[in-house]
N, C-alpha and C. Protein backbone atom coordinates (compact mmCIF):
# COMPACT_ATOMS: atom_id res chain seq x y z
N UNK A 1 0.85 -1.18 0.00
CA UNK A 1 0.00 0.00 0.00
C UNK A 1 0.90 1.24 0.00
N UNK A 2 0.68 2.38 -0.99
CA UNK A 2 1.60 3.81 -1.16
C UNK A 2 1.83 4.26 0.62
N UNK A 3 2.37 4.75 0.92
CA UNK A 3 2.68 5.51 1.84
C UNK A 3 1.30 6.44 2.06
N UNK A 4 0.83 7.07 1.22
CA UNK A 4 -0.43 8.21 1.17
C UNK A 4 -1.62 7.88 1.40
N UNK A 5 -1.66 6.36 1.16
CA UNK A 5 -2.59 5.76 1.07
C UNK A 5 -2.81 5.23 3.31
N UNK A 6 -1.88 4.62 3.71
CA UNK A 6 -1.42 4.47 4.63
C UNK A 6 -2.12 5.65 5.59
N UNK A 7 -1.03 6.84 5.45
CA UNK A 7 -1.12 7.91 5.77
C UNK A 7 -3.00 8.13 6.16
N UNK A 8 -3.81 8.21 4.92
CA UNK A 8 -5.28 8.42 4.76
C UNK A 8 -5.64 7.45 5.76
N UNK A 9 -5.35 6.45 5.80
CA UNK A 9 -6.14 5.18 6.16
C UNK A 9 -5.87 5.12 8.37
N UNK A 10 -4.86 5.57 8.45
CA UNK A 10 -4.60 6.43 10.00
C UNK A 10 -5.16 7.70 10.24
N UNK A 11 -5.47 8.39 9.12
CA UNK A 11 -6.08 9.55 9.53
C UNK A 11 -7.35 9.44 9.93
N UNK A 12 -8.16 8.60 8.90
CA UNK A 12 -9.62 7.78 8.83
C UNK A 12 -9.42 7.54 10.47
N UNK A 13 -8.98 6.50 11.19
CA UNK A 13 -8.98 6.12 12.50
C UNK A 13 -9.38 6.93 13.33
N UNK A 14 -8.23 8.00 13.48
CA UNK A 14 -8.11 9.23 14.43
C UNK A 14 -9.77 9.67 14.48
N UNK A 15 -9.40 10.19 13.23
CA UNK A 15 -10.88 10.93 13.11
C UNK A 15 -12.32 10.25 14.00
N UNK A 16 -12.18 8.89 13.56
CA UNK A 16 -13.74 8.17 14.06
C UNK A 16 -13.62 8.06 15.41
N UNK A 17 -12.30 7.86 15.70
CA UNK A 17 -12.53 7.84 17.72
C UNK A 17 -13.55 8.77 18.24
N UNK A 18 -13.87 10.26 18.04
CA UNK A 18 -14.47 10.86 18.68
C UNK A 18 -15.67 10.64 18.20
N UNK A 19 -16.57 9.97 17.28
CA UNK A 19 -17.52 9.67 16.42
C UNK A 19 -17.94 8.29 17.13
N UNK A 20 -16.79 7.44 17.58
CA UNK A 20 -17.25 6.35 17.82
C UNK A 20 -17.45 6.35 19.77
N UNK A 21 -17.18 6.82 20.29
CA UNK A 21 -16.93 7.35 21.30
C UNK A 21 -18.64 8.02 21.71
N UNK A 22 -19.03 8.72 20.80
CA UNK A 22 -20.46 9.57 20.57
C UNK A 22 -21.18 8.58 20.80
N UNK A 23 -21.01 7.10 19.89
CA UNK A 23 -22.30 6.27 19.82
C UNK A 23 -22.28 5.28 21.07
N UNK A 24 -21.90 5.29 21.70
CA UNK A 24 -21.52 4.72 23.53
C UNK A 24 -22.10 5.90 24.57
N UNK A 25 -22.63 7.19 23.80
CA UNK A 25 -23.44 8.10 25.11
C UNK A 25 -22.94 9.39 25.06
N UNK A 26 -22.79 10.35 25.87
CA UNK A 26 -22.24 11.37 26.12
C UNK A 26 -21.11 11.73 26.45
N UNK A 27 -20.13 12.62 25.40
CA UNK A 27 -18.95 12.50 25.65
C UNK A 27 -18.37 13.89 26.46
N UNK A 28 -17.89 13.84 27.55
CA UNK A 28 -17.51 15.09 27.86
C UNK A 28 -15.88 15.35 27.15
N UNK A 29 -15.67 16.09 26.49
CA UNK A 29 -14.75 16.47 25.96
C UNK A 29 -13.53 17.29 26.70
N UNK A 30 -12.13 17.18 26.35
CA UNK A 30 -11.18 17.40 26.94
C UNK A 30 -9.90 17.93 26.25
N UNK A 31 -9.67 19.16 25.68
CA UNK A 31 -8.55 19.41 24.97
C UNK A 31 -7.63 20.14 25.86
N UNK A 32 -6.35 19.13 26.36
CA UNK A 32 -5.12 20.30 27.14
C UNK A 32 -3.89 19.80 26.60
N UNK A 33 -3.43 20.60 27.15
CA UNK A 33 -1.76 20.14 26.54
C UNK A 33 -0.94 19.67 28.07
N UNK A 34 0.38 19.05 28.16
CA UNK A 34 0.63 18.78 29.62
C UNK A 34 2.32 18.12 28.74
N UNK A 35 3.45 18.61 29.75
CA UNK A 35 4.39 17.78 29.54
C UNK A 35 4.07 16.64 29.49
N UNK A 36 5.29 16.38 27.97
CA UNK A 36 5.14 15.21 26.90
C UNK A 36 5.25 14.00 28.20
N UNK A 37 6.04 13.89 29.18
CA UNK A 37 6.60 12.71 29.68
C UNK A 37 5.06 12.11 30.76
N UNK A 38 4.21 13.73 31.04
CA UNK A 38 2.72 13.42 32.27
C UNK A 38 1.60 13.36 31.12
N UNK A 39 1.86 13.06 29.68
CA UNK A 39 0.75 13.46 29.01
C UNK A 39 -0.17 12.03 28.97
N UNK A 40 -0.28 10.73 29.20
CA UNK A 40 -1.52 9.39 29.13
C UNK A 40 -1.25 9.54 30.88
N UNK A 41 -0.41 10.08 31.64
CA UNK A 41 -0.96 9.84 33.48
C UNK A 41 -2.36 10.80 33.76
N UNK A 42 -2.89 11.42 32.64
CA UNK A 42 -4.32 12.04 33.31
C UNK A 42 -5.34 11.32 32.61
N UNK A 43 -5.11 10.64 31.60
CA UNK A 43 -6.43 9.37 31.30
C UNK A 43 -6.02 8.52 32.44
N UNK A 44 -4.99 7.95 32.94
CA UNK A 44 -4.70 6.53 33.75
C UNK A 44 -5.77 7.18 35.46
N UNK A 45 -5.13 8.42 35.71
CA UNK A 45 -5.47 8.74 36.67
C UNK A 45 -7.07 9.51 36.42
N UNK A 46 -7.72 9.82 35.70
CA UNK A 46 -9.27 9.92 35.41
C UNK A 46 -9.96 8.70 35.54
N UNK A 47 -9.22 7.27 35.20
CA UNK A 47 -9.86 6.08 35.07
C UNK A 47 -10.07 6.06 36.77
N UNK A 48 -8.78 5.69 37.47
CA UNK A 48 -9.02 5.75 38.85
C UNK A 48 -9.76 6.70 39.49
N UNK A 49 -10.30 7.65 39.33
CA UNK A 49 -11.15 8.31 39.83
C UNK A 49 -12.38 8.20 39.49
N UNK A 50 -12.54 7.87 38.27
CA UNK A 50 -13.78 7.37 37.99
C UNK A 50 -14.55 6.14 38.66
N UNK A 51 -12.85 5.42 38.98
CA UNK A 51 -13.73 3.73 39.52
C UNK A 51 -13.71 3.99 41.05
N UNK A 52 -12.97 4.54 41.93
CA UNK A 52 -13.16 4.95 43.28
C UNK A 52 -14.15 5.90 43.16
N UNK A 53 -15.15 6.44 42.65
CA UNK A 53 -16.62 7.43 42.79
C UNK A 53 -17.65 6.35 42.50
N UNK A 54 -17.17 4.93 41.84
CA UNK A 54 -17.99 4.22 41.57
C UNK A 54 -18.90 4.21 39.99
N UNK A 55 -18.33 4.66 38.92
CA UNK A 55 -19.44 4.90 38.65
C UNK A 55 -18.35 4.53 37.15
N UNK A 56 -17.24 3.97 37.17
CA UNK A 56 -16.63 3.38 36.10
C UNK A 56 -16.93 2.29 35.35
N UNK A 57 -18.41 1.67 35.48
CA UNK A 57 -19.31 0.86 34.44
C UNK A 57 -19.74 1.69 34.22
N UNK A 58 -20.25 2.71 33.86
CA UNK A 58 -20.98 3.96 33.60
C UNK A 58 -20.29 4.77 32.44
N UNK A 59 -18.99 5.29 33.05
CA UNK A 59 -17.84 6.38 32.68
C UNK A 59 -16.84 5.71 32.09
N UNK A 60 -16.43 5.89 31.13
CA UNK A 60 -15.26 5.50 30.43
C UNK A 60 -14.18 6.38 29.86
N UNK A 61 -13.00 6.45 30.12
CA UNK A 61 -12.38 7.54 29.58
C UNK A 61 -11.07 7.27 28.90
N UNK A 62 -10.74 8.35 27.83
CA UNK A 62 -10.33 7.39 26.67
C UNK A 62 -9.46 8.77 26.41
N UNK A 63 -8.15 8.25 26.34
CA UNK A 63 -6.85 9.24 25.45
C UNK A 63 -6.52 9.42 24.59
N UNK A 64 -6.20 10.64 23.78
CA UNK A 64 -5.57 10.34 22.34
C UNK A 64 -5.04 11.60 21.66
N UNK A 65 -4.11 11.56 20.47
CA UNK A 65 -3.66 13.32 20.82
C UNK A 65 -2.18 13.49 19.90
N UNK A 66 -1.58 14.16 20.18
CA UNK A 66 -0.54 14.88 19.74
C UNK A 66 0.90 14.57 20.01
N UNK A 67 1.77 13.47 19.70
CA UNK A 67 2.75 13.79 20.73
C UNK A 67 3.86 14.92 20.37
N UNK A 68 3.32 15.08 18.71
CA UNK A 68 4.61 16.59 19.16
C UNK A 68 4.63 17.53 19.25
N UNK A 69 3.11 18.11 19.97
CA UNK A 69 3.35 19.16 21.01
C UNK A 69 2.35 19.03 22.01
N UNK A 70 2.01 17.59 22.32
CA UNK A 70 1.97 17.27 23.93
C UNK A 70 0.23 17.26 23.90
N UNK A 71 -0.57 17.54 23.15
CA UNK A 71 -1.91 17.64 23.19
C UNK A 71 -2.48 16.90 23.00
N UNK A 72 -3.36 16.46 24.46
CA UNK A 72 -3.81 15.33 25.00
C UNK A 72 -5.66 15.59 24.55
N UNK A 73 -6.42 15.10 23.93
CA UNK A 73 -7.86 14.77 23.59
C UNK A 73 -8.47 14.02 25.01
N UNK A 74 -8.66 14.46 26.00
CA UNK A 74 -9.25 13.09 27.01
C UNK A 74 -10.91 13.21 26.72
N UNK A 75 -11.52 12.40 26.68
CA UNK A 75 -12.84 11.79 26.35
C UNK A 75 -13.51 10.97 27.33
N UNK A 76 -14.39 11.51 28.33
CA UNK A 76 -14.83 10.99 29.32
C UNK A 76 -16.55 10.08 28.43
N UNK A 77 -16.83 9.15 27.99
CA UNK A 77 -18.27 8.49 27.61
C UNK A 77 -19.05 8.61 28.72
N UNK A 78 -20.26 9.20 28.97
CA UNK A 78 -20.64 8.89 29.88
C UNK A 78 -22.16 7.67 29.61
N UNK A 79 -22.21 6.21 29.57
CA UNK A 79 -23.01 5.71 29.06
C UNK A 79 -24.68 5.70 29.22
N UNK A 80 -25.02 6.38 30.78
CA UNK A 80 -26.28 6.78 30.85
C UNK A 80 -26.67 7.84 30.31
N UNK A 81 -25.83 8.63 29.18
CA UNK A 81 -26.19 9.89 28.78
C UNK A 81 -25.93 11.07 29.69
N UNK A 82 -26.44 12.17 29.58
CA UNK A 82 -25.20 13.60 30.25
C UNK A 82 -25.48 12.96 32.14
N UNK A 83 -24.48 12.69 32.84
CA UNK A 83 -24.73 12.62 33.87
C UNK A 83 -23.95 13.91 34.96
N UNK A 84 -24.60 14.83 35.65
CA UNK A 84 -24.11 15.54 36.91
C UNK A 84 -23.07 15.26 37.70
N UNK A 85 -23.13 13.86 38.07
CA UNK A 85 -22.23 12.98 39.01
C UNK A 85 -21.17 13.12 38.34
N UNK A 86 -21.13 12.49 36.88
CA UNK A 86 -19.67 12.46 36.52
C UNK A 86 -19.34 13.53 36.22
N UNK A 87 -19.87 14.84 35.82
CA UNK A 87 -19.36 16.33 35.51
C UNK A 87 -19.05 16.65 36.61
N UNK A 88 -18.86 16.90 37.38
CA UNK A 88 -19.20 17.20 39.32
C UNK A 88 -17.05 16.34 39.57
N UNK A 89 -17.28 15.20 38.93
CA UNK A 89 -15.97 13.87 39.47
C UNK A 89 -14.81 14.70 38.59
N UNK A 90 -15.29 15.52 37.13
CA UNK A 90 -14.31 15.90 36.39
C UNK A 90 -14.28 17.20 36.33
N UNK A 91 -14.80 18.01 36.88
CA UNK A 91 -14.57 19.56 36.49
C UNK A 91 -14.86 19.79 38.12
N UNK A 92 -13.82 20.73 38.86
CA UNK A 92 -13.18 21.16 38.02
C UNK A 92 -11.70 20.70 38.22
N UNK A 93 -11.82 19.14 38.59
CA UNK A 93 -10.57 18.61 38.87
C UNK A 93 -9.55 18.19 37.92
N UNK A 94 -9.90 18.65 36.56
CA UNK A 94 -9.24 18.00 35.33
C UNK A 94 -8.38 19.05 35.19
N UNK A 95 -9.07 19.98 35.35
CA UNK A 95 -8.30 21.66 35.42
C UNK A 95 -7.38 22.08 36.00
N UNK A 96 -7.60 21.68 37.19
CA UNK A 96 -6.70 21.80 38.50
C UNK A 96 -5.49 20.57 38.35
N UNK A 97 -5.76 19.36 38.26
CA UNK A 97 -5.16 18.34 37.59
C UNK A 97 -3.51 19.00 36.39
N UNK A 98 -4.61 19.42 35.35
CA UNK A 98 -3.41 19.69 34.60
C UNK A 98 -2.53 21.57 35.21
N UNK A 99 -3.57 22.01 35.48
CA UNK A 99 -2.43 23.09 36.26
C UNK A 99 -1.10 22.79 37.43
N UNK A 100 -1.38 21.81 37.96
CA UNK A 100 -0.25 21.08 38.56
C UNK A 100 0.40 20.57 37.55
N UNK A 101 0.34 20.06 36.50
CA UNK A 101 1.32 19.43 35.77
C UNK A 101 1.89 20.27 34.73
N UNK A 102 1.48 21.44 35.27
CA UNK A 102 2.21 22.56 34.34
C UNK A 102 1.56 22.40 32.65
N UNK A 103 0.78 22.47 32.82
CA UNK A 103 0.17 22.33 31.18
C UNK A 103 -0.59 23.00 31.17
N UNK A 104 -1.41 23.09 29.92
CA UNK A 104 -2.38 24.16 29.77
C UNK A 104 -4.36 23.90 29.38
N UNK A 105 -4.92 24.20 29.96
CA UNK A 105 -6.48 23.86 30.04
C UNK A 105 -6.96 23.97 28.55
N UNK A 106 -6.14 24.62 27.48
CA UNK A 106 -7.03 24.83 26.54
C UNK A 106 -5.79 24.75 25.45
N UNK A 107 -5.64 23.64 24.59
CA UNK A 107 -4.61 23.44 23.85
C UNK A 107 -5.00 23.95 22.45
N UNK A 108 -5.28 23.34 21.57
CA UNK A 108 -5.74 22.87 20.13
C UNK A 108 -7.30 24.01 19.92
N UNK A 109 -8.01 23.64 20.58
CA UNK A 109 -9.27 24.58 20.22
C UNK A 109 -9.48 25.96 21.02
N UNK A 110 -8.82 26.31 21.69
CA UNK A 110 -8.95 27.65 22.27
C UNK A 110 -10.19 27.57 23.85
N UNK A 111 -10.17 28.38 24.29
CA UNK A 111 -11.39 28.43 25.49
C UNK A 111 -12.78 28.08 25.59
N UNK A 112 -13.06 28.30 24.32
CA UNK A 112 -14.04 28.08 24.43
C UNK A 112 -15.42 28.88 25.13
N UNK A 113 -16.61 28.74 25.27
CA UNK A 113 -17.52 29.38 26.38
C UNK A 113 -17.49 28.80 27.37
N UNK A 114 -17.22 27.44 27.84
CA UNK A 114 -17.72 26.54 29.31
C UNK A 114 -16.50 26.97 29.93
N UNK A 115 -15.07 27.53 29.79
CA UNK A 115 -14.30 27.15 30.47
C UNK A 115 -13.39 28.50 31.01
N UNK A 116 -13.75 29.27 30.31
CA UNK A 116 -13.09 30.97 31.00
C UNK A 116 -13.05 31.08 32.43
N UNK A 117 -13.32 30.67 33.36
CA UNK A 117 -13.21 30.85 34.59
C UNK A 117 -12.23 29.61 35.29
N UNK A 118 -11.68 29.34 34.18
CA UNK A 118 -10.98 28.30 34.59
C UNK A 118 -9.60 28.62 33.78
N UNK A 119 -9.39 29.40 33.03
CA UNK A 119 -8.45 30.12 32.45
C UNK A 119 -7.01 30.23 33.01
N UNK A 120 -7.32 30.94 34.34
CA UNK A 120 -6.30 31.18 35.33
C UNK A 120 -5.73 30.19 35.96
N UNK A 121 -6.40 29.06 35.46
CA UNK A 121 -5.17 28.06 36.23
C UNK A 121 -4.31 27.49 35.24
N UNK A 122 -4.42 28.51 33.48
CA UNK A 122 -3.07 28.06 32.85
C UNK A 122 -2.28 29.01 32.34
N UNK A 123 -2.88 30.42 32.66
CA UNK A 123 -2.34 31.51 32.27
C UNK A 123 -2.21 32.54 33.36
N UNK A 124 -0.55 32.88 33.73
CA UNK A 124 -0.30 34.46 34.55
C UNK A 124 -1.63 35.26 34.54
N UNK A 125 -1.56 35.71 35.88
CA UNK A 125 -2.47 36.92 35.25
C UNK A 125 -1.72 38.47 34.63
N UNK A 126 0.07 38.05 34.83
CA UNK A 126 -0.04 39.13 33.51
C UNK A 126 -0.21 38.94 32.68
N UNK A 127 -0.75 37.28 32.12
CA UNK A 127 -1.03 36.74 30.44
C UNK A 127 -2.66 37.53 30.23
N UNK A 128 -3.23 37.62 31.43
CA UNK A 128 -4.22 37.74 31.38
C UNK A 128 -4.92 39.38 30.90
N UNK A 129 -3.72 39.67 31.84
CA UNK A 129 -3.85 41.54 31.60
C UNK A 129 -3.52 41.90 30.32
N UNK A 130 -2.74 41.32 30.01
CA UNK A 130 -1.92 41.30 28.40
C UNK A 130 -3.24 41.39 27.33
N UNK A 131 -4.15 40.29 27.33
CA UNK A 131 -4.90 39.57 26.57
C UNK A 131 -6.41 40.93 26.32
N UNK A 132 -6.41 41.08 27.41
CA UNK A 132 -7.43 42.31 28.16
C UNK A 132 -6.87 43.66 27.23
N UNK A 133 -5.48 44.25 27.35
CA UNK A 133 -5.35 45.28 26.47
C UNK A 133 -5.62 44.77 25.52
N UNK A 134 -5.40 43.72 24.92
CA UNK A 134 -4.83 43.60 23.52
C UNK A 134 -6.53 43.63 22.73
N UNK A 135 -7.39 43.03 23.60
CA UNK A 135 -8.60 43.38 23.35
C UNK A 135 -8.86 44.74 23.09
N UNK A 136 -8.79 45.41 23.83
CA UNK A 136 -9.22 46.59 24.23
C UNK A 136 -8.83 47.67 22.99
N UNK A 137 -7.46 47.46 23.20
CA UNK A 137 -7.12 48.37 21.85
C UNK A 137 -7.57 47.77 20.61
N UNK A 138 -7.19 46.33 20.31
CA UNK A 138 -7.88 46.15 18.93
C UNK A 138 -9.61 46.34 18.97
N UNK A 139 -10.23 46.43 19.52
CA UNK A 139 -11.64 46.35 19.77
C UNK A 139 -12.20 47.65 20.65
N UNK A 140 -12.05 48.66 20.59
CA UNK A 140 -12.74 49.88 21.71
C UNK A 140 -13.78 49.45 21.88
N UNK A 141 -14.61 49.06 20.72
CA UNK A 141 -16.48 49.16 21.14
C UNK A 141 -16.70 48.25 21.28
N UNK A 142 -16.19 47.13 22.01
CA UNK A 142 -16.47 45.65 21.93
C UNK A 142 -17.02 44.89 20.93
N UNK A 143 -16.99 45.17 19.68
CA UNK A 143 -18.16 44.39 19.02
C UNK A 143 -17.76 43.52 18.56
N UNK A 144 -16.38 43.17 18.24
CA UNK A 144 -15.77 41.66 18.19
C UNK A 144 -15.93 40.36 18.83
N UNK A 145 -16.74 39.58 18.28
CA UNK A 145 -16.99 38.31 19.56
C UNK A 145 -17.21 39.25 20.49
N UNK A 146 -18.60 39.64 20.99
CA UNK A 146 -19.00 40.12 22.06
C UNK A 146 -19.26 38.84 22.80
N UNK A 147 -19.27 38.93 24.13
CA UNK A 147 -19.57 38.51 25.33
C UNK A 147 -19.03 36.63 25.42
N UNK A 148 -17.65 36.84 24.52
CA UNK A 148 -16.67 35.85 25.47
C UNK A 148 -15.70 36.06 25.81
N UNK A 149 -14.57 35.32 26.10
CA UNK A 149 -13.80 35.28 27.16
C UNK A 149 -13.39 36.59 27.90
N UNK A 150 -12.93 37.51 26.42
CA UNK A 150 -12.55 38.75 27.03
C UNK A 150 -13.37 39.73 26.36
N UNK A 151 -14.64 39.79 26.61
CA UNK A 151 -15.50 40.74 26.56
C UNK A 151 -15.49 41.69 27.60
């Protein structure tokens, strides 16, 4: 098989994990980055927390990602569909989790809306003040992406 062909046929894979992942229930989604050497110890250690809350026939959580620049996909299934309990077991300890490991809450897709208040546990707050001018001057009247992160 060509090399390109290969290539396609691993990409195909990647891709369906989060697709296949969907059809097993509700997936709470997880994009951070974390030194390369701590980057599969926060799926190993999500599993254990999941099965000491009890509820790891339920919750399944699943790694996958980047290794060359460290960006970890974690994928919590939750199989009864959106459950409280397990959002409650992972937020906002996933956060806090990778802020100890010196990594960052928001790798590959940016902040997002659910997670701005959780910001500061991967960025200075002179990153923060920084981010705030930089708004400010490019934007006086706010009307750029009004009312996220740095609205």
């Amino acid at each position: 098989m060509p090399l390109r062909c290969q290539a396609r046929a691993i990409w195909r894979l990647r891709e369906g994990v989060s697709d296949a992942m969907t059809t097993a229930g509700y997936v709470y989604k997880y994009d951070v980055s974390l030194p390369l050497q701590r980057m599969y110890e926060l799926v190993e250690e999500t599993r254990v927390k999941l099965q000491a809350a009890g509820v790891e026939a339920t919750a399944k959580a699943a790694g996958y990602g980047h290794l060359g620049d460290a960006n970890l996909h974690l994928n919590v299934t939750s199989l009864s569909g959106r459950d409280d309990k397990v959002l409650d077991l992972l937020e906002p300890w996933i956060f806090e989790w990778v802020s100890k490991a010196k990594g960052s809450i928001s790798a590959e897709h940016g902040i997002g809306q659910c997670k701005p208040h959780y910001l500061h546990l991967s960025k200075a707050e002179s990153a923060m003040n920084l981010m705030k001018t930089m708004k400010a001057t490019m934007d006086p009247k706010g009307i750029l992406n009004p009312y996220k992160v740095l609205a």
